[in-house]
Protein backbone atom coordinates (compact mmCIF):
# COMPACT_ATOMS: atom_id res chain seq x y z
CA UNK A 1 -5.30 -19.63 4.33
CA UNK A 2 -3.26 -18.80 7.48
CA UNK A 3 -4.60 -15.15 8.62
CA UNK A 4 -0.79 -14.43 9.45
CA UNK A 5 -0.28 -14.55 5.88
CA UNK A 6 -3.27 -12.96 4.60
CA UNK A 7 -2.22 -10.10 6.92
CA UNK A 8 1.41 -9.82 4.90
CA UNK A 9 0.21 -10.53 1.02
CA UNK A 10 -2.52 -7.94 1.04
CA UNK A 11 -0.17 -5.18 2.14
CA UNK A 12 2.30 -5.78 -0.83
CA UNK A 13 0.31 -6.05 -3.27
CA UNK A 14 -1.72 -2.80 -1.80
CA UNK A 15 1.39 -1.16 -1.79
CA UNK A 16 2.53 -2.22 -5.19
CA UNK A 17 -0.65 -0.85 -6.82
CA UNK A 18 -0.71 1.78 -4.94
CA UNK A 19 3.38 2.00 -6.19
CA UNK A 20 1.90 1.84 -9.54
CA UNK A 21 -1.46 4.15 -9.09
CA UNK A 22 1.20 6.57 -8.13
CA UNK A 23 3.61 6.93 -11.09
CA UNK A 24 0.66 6.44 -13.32
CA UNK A 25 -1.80 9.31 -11.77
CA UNK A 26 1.83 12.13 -10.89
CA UNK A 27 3.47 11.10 -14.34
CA UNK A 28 3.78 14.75 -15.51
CA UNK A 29 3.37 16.49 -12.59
CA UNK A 30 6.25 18.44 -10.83
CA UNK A 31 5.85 17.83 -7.41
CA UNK A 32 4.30 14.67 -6.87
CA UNK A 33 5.89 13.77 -3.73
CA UNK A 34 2.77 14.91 -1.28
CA UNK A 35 0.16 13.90 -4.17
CA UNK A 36 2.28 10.03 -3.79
CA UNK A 37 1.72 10.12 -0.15
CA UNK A 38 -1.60 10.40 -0.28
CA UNK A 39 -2.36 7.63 -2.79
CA UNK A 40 -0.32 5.52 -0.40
CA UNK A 41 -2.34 6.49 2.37
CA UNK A 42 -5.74 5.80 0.62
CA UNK A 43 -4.29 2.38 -0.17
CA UNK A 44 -3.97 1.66 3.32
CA UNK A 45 -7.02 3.08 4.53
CA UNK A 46 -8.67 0.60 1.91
CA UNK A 47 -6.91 -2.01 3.62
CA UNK A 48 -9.43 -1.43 6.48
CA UNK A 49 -12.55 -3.12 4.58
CA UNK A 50 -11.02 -5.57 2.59
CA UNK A 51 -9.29 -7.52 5.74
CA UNK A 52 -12.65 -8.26 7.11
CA UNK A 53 -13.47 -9.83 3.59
CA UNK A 54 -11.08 -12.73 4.32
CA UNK A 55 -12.24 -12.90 7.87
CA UNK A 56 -9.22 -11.44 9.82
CA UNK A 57 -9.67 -9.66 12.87
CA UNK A 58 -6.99 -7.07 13.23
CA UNK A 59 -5.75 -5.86 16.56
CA UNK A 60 -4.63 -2.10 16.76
CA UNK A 61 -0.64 -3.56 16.61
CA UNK A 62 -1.38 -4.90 13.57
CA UNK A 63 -1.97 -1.58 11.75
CA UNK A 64 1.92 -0.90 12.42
CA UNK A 65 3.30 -3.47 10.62
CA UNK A 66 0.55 -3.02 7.64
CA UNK A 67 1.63 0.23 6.90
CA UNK A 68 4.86 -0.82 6.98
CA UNK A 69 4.74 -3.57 4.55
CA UNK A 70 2.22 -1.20 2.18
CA UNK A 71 4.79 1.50 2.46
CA UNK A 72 7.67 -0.14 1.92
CA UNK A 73 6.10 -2.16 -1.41
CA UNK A 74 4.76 1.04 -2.17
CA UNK A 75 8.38 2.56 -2.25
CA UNK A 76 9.97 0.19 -3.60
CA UNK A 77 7.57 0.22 -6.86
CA UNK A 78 6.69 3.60 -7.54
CA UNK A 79 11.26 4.08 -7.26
CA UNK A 80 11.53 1.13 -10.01
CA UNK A 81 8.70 2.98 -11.92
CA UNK A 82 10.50 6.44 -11.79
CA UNK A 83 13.90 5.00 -12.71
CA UNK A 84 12.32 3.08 -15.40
């Protein structure tokens, strides 16, 4: 598989799990904004020793756009999950 791609699947579904992780770990509590953010980042960090599993050698740039893509899937599931 094309490393290109590897390096833009992994971060959605990192960030929809960690979308999901979210809702399912703040369900009841009242501010779960900060406690969110901080699954998301965990997610990411994880990100950092399961790239070299598929052989892809990140550059520092790359780490940008990785977040990006984990925090926008992230978003995007965790706001379906809330308005569900």
């Amino acid at each position: 598989m094309n490393a290109e791609l590897i390096k833009a699947i992994i971060p959605v579904f990192f960030g929809i799990f960690a979308g999901i992780f979210s809702f399912l770990i703040t369900q009841d509590l009242r501010q779960r904004d900060a406690f969110g953010i901080i699954i998301l980042v965990l997610f990411i960090y994880l990100q950092k020793f399961i790239f070299p599993k598929f052989k892809v050698e990140l550059q520092p740039k790359d780490w940008a756009g990785i977040s990006f893509i984990t925090l926008s899937s992230w978003y995007i599931a965790w706001t379906f999950l809330l308005n569900a």
